[in-house]
Protein backbone atom coordinates (compact mmCIF):
# COMPACT_ATOMS: atom_id res chain seq x y z
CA UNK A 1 -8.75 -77.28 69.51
CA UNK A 2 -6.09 -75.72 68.30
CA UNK A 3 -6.42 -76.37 64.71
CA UNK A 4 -10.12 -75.20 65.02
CA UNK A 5 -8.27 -71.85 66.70
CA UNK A 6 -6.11 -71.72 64.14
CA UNK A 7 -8.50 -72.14 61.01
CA UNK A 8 -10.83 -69.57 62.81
CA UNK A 9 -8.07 -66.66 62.71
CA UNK A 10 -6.85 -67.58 59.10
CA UNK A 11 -11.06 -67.21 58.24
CA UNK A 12 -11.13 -63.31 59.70
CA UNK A 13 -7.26 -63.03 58.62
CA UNK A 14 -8.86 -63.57 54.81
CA UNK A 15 -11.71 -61.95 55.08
CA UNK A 16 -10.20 -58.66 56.38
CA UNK A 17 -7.75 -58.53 53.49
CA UNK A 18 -10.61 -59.04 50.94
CA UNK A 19 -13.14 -56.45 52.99
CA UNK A 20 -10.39 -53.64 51.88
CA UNK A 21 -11.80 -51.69 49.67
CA UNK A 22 -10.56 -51.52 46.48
CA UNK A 23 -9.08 -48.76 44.62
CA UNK A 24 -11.78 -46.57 42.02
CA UNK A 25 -10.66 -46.33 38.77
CA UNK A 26 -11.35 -42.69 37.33
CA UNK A 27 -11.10 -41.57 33.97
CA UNK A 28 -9.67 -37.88 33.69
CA UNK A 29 -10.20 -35.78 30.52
CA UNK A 30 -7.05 -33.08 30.69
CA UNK A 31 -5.12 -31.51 27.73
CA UNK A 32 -1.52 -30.94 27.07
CA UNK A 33 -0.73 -27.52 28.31
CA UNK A 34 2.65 -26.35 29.51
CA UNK A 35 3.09 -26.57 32.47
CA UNK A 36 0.34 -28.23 33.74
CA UNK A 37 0.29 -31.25 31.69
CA UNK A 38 2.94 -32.40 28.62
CA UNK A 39 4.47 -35.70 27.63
CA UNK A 40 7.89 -36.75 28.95
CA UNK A 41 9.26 -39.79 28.36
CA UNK A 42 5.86 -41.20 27.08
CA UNK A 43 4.18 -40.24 30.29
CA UNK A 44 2.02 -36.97 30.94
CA UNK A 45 3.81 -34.79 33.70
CA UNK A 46 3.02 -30.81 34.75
CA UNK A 47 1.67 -29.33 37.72
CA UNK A 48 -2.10 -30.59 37.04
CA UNK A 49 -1.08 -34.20 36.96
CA UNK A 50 1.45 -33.75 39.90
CA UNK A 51 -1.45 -32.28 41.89
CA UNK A 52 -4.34 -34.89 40.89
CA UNK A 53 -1.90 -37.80 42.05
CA UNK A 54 -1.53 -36.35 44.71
CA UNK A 55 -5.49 -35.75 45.31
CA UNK A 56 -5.84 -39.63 43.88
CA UNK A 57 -3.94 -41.28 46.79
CA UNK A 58 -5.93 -39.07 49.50
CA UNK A 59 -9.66 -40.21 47.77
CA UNK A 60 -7.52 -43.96 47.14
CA UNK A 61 -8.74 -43.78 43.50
CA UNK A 62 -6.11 -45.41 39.98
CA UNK A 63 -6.27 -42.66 37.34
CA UNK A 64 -6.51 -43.13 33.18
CA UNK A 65 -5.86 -39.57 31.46
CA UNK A 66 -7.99 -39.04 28.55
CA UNK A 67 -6.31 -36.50 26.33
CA UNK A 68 -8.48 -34.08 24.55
CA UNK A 69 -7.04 -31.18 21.50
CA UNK A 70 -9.02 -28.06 23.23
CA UNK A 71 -10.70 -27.11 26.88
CA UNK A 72 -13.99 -27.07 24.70
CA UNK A 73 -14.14 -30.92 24.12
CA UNK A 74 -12.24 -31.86 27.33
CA UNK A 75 -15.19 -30.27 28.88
CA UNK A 76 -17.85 -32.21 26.45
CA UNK A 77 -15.95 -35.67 27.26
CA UNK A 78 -17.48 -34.79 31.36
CA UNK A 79 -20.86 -34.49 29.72
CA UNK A 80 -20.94 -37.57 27.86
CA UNK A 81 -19.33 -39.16 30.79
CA UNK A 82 -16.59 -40.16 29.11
CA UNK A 83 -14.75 -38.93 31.67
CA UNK A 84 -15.50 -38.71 35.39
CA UNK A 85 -13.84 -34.91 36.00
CA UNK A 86 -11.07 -32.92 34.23
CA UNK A 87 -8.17 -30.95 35.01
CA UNK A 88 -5.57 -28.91 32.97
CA UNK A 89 -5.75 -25.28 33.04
CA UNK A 90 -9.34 -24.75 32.88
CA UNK A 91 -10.59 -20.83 34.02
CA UNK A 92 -13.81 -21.11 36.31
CA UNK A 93 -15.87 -18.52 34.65
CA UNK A 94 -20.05 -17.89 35.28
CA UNK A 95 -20.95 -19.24 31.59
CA UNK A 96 -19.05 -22.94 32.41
CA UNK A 97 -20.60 -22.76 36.16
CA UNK A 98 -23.89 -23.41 34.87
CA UNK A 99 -22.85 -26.55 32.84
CA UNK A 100 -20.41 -28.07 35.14
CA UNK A 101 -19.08 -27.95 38.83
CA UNK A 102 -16.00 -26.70 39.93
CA UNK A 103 -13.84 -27.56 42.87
CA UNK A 104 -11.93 -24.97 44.83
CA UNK A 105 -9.72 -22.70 42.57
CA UNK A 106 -6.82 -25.25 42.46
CA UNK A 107 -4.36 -21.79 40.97
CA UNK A 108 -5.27 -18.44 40.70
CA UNK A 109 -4.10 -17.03 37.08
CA UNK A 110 -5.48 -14.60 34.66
CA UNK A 111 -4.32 -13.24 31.50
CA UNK A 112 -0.97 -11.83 29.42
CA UNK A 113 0.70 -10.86 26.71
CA UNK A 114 3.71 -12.05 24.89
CA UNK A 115 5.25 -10.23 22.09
CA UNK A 116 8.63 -10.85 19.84
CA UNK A 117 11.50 -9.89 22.45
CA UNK A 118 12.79 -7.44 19.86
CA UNK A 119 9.76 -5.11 20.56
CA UNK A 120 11.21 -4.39 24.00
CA UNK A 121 11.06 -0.50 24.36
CA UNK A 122 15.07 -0.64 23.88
CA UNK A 123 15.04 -2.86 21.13
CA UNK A 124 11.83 -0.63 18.72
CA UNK A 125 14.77 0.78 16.92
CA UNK A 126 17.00 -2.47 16.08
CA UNK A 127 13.32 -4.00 14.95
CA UNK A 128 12.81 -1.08 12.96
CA UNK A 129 16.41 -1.40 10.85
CA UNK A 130 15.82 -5.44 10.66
CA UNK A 131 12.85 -4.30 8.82
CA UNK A 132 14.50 -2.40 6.21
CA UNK A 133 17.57 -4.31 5.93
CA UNK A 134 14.86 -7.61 5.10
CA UNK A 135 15.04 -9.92 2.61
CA UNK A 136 12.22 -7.84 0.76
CA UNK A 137 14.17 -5.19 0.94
CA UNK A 138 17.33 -6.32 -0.77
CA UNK A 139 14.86 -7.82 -3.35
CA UNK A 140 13.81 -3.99 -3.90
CA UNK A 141 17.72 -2.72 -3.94
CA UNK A 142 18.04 -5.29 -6.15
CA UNK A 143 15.41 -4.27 -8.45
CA UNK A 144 16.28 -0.58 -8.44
CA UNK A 145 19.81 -1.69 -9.41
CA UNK A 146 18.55 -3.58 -12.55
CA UNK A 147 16.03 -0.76 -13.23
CA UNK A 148 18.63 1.51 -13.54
CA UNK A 149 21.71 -0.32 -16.06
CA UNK A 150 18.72 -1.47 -18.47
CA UNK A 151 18.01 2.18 -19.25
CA UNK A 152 21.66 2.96 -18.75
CA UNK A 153 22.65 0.63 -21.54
CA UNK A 154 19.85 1.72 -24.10
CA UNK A 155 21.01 5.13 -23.68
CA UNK A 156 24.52 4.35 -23.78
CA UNK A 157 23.77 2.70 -26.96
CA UNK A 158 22.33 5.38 -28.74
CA UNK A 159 24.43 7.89 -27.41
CA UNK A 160 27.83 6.95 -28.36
CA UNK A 161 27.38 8.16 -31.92
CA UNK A 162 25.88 11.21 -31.66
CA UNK A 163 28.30 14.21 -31.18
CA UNK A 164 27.88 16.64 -28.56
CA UNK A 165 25.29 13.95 -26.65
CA UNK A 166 25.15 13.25 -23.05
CA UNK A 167 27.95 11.03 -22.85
CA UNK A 168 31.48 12.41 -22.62
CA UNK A 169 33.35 9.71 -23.96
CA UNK A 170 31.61 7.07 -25.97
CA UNK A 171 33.64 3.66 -25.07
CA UNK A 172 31.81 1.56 -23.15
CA UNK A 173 34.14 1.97 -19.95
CA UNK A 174 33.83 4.89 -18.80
CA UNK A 175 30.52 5.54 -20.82
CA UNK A 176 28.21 3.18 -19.52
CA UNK A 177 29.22 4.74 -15.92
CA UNK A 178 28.27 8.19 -17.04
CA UNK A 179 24.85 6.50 -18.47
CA UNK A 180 24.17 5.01 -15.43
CA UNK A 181 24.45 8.26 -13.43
CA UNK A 182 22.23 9.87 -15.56
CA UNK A 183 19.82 7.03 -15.38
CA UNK A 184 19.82 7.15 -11.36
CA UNK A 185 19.56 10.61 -11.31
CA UNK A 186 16.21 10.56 -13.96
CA UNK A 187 14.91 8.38 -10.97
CA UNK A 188 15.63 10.71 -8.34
CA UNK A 189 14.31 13.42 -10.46
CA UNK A 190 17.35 15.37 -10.67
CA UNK A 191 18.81 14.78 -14.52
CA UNK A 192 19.50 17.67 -16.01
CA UNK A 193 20.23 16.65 -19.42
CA UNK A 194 18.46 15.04 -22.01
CA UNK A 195 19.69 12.62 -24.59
CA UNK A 196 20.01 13.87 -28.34
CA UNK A 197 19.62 10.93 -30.53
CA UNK A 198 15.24 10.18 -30.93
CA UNK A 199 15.51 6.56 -30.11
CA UNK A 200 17.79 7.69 -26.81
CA UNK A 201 15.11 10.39 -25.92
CA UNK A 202 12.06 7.69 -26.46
CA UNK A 203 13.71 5.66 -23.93
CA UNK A 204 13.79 8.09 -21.86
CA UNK A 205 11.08 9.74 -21.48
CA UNK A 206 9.66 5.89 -20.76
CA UNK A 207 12.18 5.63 -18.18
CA UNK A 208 11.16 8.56 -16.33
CA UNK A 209 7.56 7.88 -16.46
CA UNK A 210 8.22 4.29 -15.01
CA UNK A 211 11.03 5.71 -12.53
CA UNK A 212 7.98 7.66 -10.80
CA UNK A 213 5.81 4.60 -10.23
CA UNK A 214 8.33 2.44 -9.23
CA UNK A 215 10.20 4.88 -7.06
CA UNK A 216 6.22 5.24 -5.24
CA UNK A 217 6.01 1.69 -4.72
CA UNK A 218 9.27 1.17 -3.15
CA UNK A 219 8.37 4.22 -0.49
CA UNK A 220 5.07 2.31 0.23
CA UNK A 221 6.60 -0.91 0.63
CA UNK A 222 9.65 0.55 2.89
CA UNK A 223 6.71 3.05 4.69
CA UNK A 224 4.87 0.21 5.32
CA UNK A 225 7.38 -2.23 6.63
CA UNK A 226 8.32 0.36 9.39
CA UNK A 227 4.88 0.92 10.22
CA UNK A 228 4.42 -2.53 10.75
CA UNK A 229 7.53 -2.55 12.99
CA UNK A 230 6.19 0.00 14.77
CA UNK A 231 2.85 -1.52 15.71
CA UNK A 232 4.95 -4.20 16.70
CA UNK A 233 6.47 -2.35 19.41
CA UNK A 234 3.98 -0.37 20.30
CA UNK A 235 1.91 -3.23 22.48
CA UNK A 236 2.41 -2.87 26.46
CA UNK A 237 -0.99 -3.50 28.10
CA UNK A 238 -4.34 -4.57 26.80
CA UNK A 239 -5.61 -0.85 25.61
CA UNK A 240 -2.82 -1.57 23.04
CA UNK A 241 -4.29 -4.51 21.62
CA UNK A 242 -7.32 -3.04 19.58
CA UNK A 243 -6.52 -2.71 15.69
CA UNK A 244 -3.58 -5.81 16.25
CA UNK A 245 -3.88 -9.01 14.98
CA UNK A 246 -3.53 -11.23 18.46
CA UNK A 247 -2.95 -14.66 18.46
CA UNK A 248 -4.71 -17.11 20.77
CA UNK A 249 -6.17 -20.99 21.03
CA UNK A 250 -9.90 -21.72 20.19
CA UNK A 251 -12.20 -21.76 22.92
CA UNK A 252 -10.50 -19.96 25.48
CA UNK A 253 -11.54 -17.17 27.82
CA UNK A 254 -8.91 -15.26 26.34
CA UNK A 255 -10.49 -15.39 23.09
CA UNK A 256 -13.86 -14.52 24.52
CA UNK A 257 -12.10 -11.23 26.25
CA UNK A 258 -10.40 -10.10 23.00
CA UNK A 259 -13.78 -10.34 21.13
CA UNK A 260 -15.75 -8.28 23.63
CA UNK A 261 -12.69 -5.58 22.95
CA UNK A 262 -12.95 -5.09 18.87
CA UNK A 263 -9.42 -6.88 18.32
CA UNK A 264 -9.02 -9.45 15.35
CA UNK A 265 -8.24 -12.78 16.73
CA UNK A 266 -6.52 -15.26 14.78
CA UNK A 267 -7.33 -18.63 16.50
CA UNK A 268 -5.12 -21.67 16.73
CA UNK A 269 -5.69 -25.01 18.39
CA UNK A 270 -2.84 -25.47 20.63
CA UNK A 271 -0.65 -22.31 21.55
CA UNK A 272 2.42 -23.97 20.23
CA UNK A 273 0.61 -22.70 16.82
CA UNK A 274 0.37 -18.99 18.23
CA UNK A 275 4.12 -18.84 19.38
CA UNK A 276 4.86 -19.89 15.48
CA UNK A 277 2.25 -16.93 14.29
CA UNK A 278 4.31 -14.82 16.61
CA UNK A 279 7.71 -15.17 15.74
CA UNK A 280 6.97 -15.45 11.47
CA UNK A 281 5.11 -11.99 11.96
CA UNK A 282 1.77 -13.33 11.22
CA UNK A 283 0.59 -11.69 14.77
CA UNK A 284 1.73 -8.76 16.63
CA UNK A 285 1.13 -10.61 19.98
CA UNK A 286 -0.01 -13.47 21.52
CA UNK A 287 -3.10 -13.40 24.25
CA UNK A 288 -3.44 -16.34 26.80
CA UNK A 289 -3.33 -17.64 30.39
CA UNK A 290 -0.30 -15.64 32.18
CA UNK A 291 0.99 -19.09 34.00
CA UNK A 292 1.73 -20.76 30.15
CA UNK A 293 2.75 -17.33 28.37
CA UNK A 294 5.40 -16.68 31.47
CA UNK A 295 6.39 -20.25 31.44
CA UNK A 296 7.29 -20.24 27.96
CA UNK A 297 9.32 -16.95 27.72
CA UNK A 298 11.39 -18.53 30.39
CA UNK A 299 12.40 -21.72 28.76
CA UNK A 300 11.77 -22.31 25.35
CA UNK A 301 11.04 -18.99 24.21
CA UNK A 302 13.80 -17.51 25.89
CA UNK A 303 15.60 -14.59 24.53
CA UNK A 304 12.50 -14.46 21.58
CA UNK A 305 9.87 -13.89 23.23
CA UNK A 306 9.33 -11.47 26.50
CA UNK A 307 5.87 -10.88 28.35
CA UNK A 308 4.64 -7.05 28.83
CA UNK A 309 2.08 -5.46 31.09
CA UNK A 310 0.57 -6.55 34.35
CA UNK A 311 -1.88 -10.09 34.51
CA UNK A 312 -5.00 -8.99 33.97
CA UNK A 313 -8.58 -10.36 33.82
CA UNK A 314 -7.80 -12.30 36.92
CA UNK A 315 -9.33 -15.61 36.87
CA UNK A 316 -8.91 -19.01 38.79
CA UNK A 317 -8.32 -22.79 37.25
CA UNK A 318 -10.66 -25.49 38.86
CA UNK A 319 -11.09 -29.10 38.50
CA UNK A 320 -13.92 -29.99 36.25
CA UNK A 321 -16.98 -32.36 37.38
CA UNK A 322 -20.57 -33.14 35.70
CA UNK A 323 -23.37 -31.39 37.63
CA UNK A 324 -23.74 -32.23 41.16
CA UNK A 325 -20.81 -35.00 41.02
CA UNK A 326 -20.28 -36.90 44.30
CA UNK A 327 -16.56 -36.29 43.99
CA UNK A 328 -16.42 -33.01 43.94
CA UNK A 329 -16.95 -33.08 47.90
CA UNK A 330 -14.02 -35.94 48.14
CA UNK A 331 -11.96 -33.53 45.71
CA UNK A 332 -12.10 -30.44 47.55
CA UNK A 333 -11.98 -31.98 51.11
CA UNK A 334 -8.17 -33.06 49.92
CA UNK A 335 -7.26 -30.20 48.25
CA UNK A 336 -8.15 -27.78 50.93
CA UNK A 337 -5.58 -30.54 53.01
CA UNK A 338 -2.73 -30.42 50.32
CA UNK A 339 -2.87 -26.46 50.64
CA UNK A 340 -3.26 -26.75 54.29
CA UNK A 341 -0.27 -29.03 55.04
CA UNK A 342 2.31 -27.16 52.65
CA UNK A 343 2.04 -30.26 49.89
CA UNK A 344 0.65 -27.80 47.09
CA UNK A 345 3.20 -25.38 48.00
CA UNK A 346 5.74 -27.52 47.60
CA UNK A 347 4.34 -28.31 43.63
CA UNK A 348 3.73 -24.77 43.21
CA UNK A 349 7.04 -23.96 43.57
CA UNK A 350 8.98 -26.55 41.36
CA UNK A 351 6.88 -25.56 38.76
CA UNK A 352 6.63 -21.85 39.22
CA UNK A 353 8.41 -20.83 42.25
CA UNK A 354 7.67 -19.11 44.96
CA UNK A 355 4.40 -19.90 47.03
CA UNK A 356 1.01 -20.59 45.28
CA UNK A 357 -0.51 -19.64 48.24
């Protein structure tokens, strides 16, 4: 009897274990973004991923990321079901709503700007004076400075027979001194002398002619390297941004805004790309989600980079399902708990600080 007892309770013992349900495995498009999701350590970390783990226990679901190169074909991977949902940073805007479903806004953003830190208000004129004192414009001094002693040593050449000419004394120290004064002062337009031998005055009267359209070009090229540090600087809000080149990553809404407001976009895949266009001077600013542009200036970007004006276009991120998913009920139940027992503050704030809520 009791073995029957026994072998009756190790039956429903088994079969309770093996009526558990086991865990759903999910595949989750996302993309790398900082914060929300990077690599560290060969493993994909960030606010996002923090957050869906802690969604994945609550719905008792194992997780495989599927990363995608831009918002546009995580979003396309849902479609083909390739993936079951997706979360980075992804804006809930009207357009995606009628593709996809969203869960509750899971962080409220919106976007910002980032320029070079040296276009700071206080720091216009330092940018201004690395602009003249650039490599282009040594290359310019430099170029003035040869302009002038070839000239000089024509003149010199032909002038230290002839007496009574423009030079003084006709050895070649001092007299190639007194040549080259005369030949910087042709370029300024002040000479008042003229050599007296004919092959002196030929050279001469070339020199002059060239000293005008060189000494234009070099005022263009210095005028237009200060107005180029002055559009720099002159970027604090978005009314600034029309007739700037602005740097931003393909398929974004902050793409889409910068369109519908007449500026030129130049469009990169990741925003690693723009913060390179940035600092090289290839764009006066850089356009994107405020949470990535303020994370940036405050850890790698440090001390290059600064953000300016208030967030604007406010917008919220969301958690990306195919069209009338099941989960998105399961998803939103839990994250509505997370917010509701101080869990998402808790990630908010060691990734942003503060309270995300």
């Amino acid at each position: 009897m009791k073995k029957i007892i026994a072998s009756l309770f190790l039956c429903l013992l088994t079969t309770n274990v093996f009526a558990q349900p086991r865990p759903e495995s999910l595949r989750i498009a996302t993309r790398l973004v900082k914060p929300f999701v990077f690599e560290e350590n060969g493993q994909l970390t960030g606010f996002s991923v923090e957050l869906w783990n802690e969604i994945a226990k609550q719905i008792n679901v194992k997780t495989e990321f599927v990363v995608k190169p831009t918002v546009k074909e995580l979003l396309a991977s849902i479609n083909t079901q390739e993936a079951q949902l997706g979360i980075a940073a992804i804006s809930i805007t009207a357009e995606r709503e009628l593709q996809w479903d969203f869960s509750q806004p899971m962080f409220d953003a919106g976007l910002q700007i980032l320029v070079s830190a040296q276009t700071s208000e206080s720091g216009i004129l330092a940018n201004m004076i690395a602009g003249v004192f650039s490599p282009t414009f040594w290359q310019l001094i430099g170029a003035i400075l040869l302009a002038i002693l070839i000239p000089a040593h024509i003149v010199w050449f032909f002038e230290r027979r002839p007496v009574g000419g423009l030079l003084t004394n006709k050895s070649y120290f001092p007299g190639i001194f007194e040549a080259a004064w005369w030949s910087l002062a042709s370029l300024a337009a002040q000479a008042d002398q003229m050599p007296r031998s004919a092959a002196a005055r030929v050279a001469a009267v070339f020199w002059m002619f060239t000293s005008v359209v060189f000494l234009a070009y070099f005022t263009a090229s210095v005028t237009s390297s200060l107005t180029l540090q002055q559009l720099r600087g002159d970027i604090k809000g978005p009314e600034d941004l029309p007739g700037k080149k602005v740097a931003s990553v393909k398929g974004s809404t902050s793409v889409e805004y910068l369109r519908q407001h007449n500026t030129e976009v130049i469009e990169f895949a990741k925003v690693e790309e723009a913060y390179e266009a940035l600092q090289h001077g290839d764009a006066n600013a850089v356009v994107y989600d405020a949470p990535v542009l303020l994370y940036y200036a405050s850890h790698e970007g440090k001390g290059k980079v600064q953000t300016v004006g208030a967030i604007f276009r406010k917008e919220n991120y969301g958690i990306a399902f195919p069209d009338k998913s099941p989960l998105r009920k399961r998803v939103n139940e839990v994250l509505l708990k997370l917010k509701e027992n101080g869990t998402y503050d808790q990630l908010y704030s060691k990734w942003f600080g503060g309270s995300g809520t």
